[in-house]
PDB file of N, CA and C in Angstrom:
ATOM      1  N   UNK A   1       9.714  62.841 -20.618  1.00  0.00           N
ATOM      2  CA  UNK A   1       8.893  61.895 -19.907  1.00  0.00           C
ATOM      3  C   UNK A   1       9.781  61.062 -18.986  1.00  0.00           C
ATOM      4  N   UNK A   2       9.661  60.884 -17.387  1.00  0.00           N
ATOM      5  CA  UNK A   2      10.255  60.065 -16.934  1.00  0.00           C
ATOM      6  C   UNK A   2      10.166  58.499 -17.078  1.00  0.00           C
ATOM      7  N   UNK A   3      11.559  58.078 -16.481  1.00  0.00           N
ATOM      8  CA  UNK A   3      11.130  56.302 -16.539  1.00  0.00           C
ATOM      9  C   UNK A   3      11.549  55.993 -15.887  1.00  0.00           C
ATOM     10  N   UNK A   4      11.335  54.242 -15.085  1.00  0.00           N
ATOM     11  CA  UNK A   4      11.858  53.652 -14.443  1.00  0.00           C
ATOM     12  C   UNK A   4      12.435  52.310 -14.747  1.00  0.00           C
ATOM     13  N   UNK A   5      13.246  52.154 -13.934  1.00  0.00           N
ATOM     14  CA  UNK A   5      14.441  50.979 -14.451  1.00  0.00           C
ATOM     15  C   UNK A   5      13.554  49.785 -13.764  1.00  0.00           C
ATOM     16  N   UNK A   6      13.019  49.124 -14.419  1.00  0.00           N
ATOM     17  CA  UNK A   6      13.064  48.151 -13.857  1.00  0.00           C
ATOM     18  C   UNK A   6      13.368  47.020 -13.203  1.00  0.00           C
ATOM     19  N   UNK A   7      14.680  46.848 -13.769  1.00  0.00           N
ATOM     20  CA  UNK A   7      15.787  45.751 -13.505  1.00  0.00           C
ATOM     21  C   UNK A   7      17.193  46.563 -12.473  1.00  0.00           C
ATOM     22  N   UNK A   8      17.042  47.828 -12.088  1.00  0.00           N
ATOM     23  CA  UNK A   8      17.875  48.358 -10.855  1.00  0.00           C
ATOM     24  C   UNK A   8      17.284  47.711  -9.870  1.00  0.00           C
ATOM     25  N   UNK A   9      17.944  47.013  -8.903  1.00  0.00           N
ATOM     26  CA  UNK A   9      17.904  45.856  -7.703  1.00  0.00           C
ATOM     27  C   UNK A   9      17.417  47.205  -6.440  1.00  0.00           C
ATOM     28  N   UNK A  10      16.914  46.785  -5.493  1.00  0.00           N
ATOM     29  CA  UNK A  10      16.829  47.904  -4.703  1.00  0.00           C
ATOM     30  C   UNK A  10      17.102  47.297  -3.312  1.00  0.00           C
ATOM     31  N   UNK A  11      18.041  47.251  -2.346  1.00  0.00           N
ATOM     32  CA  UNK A  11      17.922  46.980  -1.065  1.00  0.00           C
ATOM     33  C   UNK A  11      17.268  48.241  -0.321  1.00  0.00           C
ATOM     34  N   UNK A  12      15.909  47.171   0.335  1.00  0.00           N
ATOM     35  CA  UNK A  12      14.962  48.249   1.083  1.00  0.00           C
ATOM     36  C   UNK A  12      15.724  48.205   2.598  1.00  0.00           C
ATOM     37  N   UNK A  13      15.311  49.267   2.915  1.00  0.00           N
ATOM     38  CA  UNK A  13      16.185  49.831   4.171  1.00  0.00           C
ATOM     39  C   UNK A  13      15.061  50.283   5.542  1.00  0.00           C
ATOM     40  N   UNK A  14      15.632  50.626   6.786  1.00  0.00           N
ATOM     41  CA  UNK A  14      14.130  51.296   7.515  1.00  0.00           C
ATOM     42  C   UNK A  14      13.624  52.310   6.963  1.00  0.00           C
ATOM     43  N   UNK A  15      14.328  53.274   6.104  1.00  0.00           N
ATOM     44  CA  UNK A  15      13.772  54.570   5.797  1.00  0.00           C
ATOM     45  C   UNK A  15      12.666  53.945   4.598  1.00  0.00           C
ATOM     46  N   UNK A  16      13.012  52.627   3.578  1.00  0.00           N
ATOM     47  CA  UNK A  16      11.752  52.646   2.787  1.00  0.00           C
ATOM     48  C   UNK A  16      10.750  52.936   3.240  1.00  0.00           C
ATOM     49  N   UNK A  17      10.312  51.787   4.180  1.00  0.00           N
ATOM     50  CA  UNK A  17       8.611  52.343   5.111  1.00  0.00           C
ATOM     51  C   UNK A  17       8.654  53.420   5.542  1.00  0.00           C
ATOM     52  N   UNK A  18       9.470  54.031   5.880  1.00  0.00           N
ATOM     53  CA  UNK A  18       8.439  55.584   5.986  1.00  0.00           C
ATOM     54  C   UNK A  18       7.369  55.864   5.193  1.00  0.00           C
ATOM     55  N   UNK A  19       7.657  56.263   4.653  1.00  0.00           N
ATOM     56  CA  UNK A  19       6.319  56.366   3.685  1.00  0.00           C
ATOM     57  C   UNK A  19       5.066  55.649   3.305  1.00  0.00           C
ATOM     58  N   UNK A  20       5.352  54.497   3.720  1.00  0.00           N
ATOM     59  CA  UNK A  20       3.939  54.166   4.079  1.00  0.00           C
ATOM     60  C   UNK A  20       2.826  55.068   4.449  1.00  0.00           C
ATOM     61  N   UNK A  21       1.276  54.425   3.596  1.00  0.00           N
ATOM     62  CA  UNK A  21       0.636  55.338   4.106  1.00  0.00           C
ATOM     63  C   UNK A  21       0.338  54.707   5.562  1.00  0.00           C
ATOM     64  N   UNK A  22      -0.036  56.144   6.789  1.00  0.00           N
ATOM     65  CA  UNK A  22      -0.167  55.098   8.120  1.00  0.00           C
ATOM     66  C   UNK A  22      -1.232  54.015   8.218  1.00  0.00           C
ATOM     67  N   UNK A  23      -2.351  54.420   7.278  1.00  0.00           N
ATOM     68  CA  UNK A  23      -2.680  52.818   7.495  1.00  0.00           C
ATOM     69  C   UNK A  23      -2.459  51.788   7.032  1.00  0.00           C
ATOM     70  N   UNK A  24      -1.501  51.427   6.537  1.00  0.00           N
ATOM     71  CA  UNK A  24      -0.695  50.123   6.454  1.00  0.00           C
ATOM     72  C   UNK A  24       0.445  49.788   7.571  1.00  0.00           C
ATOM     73  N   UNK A  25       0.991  50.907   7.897  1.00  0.00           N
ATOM     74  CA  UNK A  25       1.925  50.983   9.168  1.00  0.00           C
ATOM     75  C   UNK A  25       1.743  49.278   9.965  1.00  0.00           C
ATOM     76  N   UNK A  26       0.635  48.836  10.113  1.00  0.00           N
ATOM     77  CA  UNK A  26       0.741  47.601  11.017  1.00  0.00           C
ATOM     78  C   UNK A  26       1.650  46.290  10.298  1.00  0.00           C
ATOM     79  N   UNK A  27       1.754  46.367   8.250  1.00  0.00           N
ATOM     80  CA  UNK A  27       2.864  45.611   7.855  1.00  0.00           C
ATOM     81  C   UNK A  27       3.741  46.377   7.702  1.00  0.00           C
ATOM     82  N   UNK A  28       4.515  47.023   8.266  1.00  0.00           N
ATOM     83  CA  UNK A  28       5.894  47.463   7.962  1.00  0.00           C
ATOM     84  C   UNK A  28       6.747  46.247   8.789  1.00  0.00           C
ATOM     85  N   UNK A  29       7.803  45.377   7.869  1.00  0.00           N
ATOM     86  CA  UNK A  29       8.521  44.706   8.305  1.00  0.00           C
ATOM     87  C   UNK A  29       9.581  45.254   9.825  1.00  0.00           C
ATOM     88  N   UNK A  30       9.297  44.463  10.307  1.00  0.00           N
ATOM     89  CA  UNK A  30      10.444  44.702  12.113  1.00  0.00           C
ATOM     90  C   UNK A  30      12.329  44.239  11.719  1.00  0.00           C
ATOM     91  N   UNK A  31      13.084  45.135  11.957  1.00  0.00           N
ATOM     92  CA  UNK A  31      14.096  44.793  11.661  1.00  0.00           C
ATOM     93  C   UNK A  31      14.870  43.657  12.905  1.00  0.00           C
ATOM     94  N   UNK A  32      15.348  42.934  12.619  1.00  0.00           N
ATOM     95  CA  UNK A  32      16.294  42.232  13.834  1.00  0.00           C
ATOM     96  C   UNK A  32      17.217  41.730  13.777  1.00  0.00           C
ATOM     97  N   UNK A  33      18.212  41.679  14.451  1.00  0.00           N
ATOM     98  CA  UNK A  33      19.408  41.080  14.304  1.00  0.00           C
ATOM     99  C   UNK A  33      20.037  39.507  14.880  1.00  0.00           C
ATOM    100  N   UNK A  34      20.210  38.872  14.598  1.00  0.00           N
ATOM    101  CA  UNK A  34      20.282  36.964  15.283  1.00  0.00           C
ATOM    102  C   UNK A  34      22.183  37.443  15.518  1.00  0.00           C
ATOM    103  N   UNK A  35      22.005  36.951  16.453  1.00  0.00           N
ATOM    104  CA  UNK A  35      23.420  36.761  17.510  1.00  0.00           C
ATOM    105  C   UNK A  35      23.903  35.648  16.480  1.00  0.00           C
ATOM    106  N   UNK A  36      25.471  35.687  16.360  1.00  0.00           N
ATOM    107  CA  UNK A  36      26.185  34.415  15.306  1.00  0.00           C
ATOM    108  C   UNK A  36      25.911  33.131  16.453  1.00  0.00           C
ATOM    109  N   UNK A  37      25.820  32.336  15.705  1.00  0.00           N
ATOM    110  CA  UNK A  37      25.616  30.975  16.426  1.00  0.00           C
ATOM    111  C   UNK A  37      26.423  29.751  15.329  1.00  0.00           C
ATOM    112  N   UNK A  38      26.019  28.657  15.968  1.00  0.00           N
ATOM    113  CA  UNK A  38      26.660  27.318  15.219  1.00  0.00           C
ATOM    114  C   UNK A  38      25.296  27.085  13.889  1.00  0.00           C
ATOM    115  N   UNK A  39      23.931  27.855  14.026  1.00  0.00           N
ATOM    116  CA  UNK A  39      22.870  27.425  13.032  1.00  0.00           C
ATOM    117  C   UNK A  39      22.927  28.599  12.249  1.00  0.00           C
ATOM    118  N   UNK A  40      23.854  29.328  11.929  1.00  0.00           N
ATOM    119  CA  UNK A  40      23.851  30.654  11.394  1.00  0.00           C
ATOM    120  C   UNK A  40      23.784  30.428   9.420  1.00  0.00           C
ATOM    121  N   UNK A  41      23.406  31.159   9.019  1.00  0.00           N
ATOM    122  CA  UNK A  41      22.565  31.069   7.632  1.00  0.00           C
ATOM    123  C   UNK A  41      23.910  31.958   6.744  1.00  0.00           C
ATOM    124  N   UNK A  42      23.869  31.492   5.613  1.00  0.00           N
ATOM    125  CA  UNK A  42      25.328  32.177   4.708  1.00  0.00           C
ATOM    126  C   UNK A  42      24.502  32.464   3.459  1.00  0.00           C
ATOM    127  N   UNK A  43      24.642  33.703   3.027  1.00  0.00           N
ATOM    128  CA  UNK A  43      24.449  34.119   2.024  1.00  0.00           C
ATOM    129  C   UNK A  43      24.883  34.015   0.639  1.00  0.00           C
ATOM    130  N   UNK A  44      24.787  35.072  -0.163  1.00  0.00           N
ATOM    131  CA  UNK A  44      25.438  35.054  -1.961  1.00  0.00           C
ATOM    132  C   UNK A  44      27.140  35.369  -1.277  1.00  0.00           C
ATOM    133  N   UNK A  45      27.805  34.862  -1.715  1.00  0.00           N
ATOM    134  CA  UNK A  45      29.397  34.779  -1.616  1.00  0.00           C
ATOM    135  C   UNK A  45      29.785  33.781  -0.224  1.00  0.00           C
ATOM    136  N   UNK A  46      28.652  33.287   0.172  1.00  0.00           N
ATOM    137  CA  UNK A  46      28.901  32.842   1.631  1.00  0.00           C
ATOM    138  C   UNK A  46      29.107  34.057   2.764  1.00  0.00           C
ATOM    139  N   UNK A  47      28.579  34.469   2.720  1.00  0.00           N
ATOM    140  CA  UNK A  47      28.888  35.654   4.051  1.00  0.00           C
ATOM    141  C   UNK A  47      27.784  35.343   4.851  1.00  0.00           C
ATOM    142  N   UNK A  48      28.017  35.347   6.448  1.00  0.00           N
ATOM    143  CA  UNK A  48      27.189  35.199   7.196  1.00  0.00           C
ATOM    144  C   UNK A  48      25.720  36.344   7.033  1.00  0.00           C
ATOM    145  N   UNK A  49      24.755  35.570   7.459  1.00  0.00           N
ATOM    146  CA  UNK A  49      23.399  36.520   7.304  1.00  0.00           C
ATOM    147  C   UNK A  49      23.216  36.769   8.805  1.00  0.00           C
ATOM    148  N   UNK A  50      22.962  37.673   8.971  1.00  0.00           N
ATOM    149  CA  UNK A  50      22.687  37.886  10.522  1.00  0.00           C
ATOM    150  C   UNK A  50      21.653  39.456  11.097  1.00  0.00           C
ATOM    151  N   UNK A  51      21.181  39.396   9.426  1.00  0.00           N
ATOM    152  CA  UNK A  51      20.014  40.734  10.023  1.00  0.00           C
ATOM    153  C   UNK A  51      18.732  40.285   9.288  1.00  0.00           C
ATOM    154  N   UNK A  52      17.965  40.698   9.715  1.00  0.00           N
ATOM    155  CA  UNK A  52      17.041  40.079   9.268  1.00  0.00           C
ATOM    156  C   UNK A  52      15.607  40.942   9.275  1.00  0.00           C
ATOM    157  N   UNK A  53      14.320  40.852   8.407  1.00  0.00           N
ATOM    158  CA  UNK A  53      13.063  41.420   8.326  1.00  0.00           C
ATOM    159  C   UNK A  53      12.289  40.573   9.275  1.00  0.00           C
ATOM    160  N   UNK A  54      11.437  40.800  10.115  1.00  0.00           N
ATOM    161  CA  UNK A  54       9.886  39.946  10.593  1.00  0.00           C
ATOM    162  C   UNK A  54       9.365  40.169   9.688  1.00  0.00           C
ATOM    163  N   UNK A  55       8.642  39.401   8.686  1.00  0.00           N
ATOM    164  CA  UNK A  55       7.606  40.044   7.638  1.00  0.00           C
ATOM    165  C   UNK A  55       6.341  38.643   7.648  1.00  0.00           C
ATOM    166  N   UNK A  56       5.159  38.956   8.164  1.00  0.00           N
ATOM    167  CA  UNK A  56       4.288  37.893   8.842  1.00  0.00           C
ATOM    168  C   UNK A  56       4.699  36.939   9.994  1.00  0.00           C
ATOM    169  N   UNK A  57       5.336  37.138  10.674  1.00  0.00           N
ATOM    170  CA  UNK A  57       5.868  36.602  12.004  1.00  0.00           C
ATOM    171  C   UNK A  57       6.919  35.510  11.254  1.00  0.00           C
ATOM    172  N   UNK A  58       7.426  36.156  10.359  1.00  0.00           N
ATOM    173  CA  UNK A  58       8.642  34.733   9.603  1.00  0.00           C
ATOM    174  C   UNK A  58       9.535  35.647   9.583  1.00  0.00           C
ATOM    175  N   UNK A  59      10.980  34.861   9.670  1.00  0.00           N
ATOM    176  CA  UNK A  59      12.402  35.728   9.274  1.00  0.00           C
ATOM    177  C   UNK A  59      12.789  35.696   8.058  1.00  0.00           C
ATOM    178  N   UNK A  60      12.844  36.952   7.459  1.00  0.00           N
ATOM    179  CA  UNK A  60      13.442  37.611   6.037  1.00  0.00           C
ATOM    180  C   UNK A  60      14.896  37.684   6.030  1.00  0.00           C
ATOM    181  N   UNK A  61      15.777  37.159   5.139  1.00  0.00           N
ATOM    182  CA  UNK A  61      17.051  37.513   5.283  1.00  0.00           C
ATOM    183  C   UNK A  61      17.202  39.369   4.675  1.00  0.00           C
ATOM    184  N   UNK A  62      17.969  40.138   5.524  1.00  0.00           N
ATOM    185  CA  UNK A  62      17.976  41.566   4.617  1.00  0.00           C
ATOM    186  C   UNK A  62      19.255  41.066   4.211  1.00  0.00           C
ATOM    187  N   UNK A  63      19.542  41.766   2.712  1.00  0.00           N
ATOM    188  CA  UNK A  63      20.643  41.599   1.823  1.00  0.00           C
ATOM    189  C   UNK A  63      21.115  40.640   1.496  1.00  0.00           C
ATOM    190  N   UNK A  64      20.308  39.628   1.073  1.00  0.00           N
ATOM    191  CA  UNK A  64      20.810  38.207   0.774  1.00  0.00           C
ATOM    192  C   UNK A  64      21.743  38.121  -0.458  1.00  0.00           C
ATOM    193  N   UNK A  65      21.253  38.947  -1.249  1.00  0.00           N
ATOM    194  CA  UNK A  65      21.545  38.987  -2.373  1.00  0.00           C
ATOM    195  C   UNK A  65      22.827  40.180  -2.948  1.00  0.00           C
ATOM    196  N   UNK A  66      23.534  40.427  -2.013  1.00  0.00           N
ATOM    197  CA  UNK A  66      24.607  41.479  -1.533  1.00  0.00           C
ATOM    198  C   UNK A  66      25.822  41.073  -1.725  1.00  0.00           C
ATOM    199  N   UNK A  67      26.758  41.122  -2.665  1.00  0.00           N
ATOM    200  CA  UNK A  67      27.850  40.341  -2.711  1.00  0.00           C
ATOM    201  C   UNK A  67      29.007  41.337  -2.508  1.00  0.00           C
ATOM    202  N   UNK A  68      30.423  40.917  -2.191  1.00  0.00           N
ATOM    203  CA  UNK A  68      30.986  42.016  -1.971  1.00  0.00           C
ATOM    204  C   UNK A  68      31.470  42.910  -3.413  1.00  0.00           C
ATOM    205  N   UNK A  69      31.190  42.413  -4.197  1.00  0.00           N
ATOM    206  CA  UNK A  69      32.113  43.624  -5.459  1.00  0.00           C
ATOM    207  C   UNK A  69      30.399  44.108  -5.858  1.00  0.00           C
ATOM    208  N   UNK A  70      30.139  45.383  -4.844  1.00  0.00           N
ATOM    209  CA  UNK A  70      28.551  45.461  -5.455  1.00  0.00           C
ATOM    210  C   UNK A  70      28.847  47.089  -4.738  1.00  0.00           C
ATOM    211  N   UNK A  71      27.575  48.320  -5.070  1.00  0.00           N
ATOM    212  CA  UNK A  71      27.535  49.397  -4.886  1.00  0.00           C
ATOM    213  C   UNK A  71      27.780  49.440  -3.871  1.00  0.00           C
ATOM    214  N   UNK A  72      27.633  50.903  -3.339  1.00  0.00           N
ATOM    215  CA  UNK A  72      28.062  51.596  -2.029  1.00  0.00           C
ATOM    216  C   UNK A  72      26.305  51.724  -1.511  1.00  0.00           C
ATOM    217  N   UNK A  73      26.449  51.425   0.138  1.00  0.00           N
ATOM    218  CA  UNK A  73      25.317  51.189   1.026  1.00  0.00           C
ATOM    219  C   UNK A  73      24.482  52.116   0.555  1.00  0.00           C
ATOM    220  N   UNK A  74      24.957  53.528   0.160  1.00  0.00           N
ATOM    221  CA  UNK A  74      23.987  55.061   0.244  1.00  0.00           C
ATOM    222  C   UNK A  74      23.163  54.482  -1.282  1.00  0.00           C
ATOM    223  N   UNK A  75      23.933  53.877  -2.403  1.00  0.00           N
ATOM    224  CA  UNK A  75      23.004  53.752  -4.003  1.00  0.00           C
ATOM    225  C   UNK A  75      22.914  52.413  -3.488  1.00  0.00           C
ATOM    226  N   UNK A  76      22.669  51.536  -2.986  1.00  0.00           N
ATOM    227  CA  UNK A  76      21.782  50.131  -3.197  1.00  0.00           C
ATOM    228  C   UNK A  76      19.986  50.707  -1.952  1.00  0.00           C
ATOM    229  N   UNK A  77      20.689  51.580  -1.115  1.00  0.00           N
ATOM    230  CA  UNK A  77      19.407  51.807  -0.593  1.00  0.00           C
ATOM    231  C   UNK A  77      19.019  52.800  -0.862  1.00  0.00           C
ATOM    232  N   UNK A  78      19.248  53.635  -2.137  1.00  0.00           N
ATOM    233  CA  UNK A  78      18.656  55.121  -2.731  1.00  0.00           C
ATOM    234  C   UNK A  78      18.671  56.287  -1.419  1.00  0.00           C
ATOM    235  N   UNK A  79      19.596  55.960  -0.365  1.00  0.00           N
ATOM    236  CA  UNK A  79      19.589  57.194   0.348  1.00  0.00           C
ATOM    237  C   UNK A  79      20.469  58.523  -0.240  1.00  0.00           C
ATOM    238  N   UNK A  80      21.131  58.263  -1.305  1.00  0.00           N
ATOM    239  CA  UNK A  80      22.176  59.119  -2.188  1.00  0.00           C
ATOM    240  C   UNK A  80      21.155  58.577  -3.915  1.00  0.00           C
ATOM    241  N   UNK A  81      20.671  59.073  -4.131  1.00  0.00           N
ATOM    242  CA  UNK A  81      19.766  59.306  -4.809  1.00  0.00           C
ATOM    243  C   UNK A  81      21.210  59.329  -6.102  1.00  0.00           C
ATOM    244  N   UNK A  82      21.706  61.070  -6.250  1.00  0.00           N
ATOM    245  CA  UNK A  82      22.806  60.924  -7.015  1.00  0.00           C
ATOM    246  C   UNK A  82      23.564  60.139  -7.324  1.00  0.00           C
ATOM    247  N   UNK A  83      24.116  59.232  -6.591  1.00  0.00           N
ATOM    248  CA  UNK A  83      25.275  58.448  -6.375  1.00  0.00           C
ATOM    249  C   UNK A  83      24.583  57.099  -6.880  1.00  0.00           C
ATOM    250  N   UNK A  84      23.044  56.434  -6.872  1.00  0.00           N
ATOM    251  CA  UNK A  84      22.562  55.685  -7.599  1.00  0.00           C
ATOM    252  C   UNK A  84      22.107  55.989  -8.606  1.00  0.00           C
ATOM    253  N   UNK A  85      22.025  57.433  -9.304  1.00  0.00           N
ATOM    254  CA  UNK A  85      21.840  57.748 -10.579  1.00  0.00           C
ATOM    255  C   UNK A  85      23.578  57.427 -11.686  1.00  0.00           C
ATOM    256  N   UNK A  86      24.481  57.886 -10.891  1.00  0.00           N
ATOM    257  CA  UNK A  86      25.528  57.890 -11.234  1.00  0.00           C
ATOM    258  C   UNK A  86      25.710  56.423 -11.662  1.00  0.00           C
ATOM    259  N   UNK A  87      25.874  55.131 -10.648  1.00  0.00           N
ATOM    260  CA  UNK A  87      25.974  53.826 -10.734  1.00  0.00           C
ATOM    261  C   UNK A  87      25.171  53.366 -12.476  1.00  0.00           C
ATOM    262  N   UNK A  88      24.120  53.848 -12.375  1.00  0.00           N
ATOM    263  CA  UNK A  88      23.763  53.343 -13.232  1.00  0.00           C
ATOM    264  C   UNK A  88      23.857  53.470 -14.515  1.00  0.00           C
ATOM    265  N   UNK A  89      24.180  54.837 -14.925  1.00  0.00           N
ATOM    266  CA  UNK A  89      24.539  55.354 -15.857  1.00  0.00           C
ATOM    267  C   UNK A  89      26.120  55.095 -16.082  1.00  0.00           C
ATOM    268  N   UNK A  90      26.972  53.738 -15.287  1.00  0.00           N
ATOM    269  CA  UNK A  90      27.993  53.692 -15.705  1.00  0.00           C
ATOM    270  C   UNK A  90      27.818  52.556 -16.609  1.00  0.00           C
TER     271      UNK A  90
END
């Protein structure tokens, strides 16, 4: 019987929405990026935030929660499927 982890963190990526079914397509979050400035926003370890979701015409920080001693880009966004099976099972 399969299962799911509940407590594996997931950074969603553009490829999550794909899959959307298309009629929801009109909320799929807009990705964007803010130029560094003097009002610039710092994240978990203090690292600058500078990408960001539109999600209801408001800015989402992406990866807020991203620190540097943390997985590799391919297993936090399940594009290496293996390589986040692996992580976890360590």
């Amino acid at each position: 019987m399969g299962s799911i982890d509940a407590d594996a963190h997931v950074i969603e990526s553009e490829a999550t929405f794909a899959y959307m079914d298309p009629e929801y397509s009109r909320l799929t979050p807009i990705p964007v990026t803010r130029n560094e400035s003097a009002n610039s926003e710092f994240g978990f370890e203090g690292q600058q935030l500078n990408q960001y979701w539109v999600v209801d015409g408001r800015l989402q920080p992406r990866s807020f929660n991203v620190g540097t001693n943390t997985t590799q880009k391919e297993a936090r966004e399940m594009s290496d499927v293996a390589m986040r099976l692996a992580h976890m099972d360590e």
